[in-house]
Protein backbone atom coordinates (compact mmCIF):
# COMPACT_ATOMS: atom_id res chain seq x y z
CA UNK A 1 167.74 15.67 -15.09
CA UNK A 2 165.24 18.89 -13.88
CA UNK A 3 165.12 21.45 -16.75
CA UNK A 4 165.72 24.56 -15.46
CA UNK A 5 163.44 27.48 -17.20
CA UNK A 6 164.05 30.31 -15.52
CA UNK A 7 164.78 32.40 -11.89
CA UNK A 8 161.44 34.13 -10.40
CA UNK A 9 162.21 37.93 -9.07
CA UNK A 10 162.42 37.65 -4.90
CA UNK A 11 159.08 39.75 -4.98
CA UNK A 12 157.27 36.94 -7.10
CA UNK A 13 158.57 34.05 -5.34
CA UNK A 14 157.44 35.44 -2.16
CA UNK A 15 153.62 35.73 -3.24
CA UNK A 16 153.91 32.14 -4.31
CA UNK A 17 155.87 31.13 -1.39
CA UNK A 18 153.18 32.57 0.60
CA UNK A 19 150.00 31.20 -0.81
CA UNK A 20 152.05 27.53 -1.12
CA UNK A 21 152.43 28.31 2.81
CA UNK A 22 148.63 29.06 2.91
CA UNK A 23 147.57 26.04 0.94
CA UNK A 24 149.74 23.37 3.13
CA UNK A 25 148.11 25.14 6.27
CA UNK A 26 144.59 25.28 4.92
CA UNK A 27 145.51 21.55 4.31
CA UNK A 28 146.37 20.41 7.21
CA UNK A 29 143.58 22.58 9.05
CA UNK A 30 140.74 20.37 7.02
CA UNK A 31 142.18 16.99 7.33
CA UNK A 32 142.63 17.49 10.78
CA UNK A 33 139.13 19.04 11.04
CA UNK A 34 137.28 16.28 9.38
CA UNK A 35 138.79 13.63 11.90
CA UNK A 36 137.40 15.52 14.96
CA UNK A 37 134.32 14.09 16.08
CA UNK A 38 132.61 17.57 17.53
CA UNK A 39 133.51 19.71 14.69
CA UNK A 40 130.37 21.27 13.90
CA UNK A 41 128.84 20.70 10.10
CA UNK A 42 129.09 24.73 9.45
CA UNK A 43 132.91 25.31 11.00
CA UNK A 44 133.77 21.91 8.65
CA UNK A 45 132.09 23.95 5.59
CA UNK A 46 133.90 27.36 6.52
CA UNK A 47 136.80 25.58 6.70
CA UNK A 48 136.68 23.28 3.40
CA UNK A 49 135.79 26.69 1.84
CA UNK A 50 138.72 28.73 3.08
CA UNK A 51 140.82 25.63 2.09
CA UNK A 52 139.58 25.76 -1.53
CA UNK A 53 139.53 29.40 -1.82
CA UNK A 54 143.22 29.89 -1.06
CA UNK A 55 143.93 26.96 -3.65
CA UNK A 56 142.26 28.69 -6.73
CA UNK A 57 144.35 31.71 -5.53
CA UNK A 58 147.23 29.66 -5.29
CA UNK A 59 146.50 27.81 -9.00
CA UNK A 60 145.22 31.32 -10.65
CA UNK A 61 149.04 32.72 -8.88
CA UNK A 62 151.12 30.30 -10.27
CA UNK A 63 149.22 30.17 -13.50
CA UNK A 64 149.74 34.08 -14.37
CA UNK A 65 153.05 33.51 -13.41
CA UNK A 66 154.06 30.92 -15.40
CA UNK A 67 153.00 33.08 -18.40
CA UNK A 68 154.68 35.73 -17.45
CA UNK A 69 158.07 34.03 -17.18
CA UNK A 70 157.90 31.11 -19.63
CA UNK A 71 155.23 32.36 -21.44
CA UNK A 72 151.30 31.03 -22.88
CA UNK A 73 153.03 28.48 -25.40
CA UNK A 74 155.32 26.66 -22.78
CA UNK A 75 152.81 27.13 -19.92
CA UNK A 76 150.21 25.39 -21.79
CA UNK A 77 152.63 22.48 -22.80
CA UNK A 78 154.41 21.59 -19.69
CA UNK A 79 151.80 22.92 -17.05
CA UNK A 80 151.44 19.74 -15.59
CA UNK A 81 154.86 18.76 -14.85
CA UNK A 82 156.66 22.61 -13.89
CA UNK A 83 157.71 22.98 -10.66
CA UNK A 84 159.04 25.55 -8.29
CA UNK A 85 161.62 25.43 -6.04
CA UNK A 86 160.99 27.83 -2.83
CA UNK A 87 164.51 27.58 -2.13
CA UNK A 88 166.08 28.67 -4.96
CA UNK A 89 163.44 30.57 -6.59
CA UNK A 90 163.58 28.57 -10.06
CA UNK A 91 160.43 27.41 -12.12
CA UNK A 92 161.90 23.91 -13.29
CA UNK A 93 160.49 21.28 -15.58
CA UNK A 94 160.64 18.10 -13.70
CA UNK A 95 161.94 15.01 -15.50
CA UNK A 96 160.10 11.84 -14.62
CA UNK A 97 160.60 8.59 -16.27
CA UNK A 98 158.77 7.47 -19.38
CA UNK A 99 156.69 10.52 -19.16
CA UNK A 100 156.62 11.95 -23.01
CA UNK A 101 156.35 15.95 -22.13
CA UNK A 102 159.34 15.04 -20.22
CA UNK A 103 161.47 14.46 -22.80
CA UNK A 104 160.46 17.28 -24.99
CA UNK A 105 163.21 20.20 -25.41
């Protein structure tokens, strides 16, 4: 079962909701760039570099908040497999079989 750490302020959440939005768009904006055949080489580059831009936003985001709700300690432990729910607004460990970090309290 997900181990809930904590509920994000609505103000927070949005500002990741956002740049999650971003990300998924800047996504699907690349892949479907690359399969177009007269996509020049500079719009691809513009593109891949908007794409990876708003990522690093998106990780640097997430990162600071992480600390600020769960702290350095548990953000350096479990970064790999804490989640957030856009729903609900929740930063949740996610339990996955046989993984060891899982299983830590």
């Amino acid at each position: 079962m997900n181990q809930i750490f904590c509920q994000t302020s609505n103000e927070d959440a949005k500002k990741l909701n956002d740049s999650i939005i971003e990300v998924q768009i800047c996504d699907r904006l690349y892949k479907e760039s690359v399969k177009r055949i007269d996509i020049s080489p500079l719009a691809l580059k513009i593109i891949l570099d908007y794409y990876l831009q708003s990522l690093k936003l998106h990780k640097q985001l997430w990162k600071e908040l992480l600390i600020k709700y769960i702290g350095e300690d548990d953000t350096a432990t479990f970064y790999n497999i804490l989640r957030f729910d856009t729903v609900k607004n929740l930063i949740f460990k996610m339990d996955t079989e046989g993984c060891s970090l899982c299983s830590n309290k």
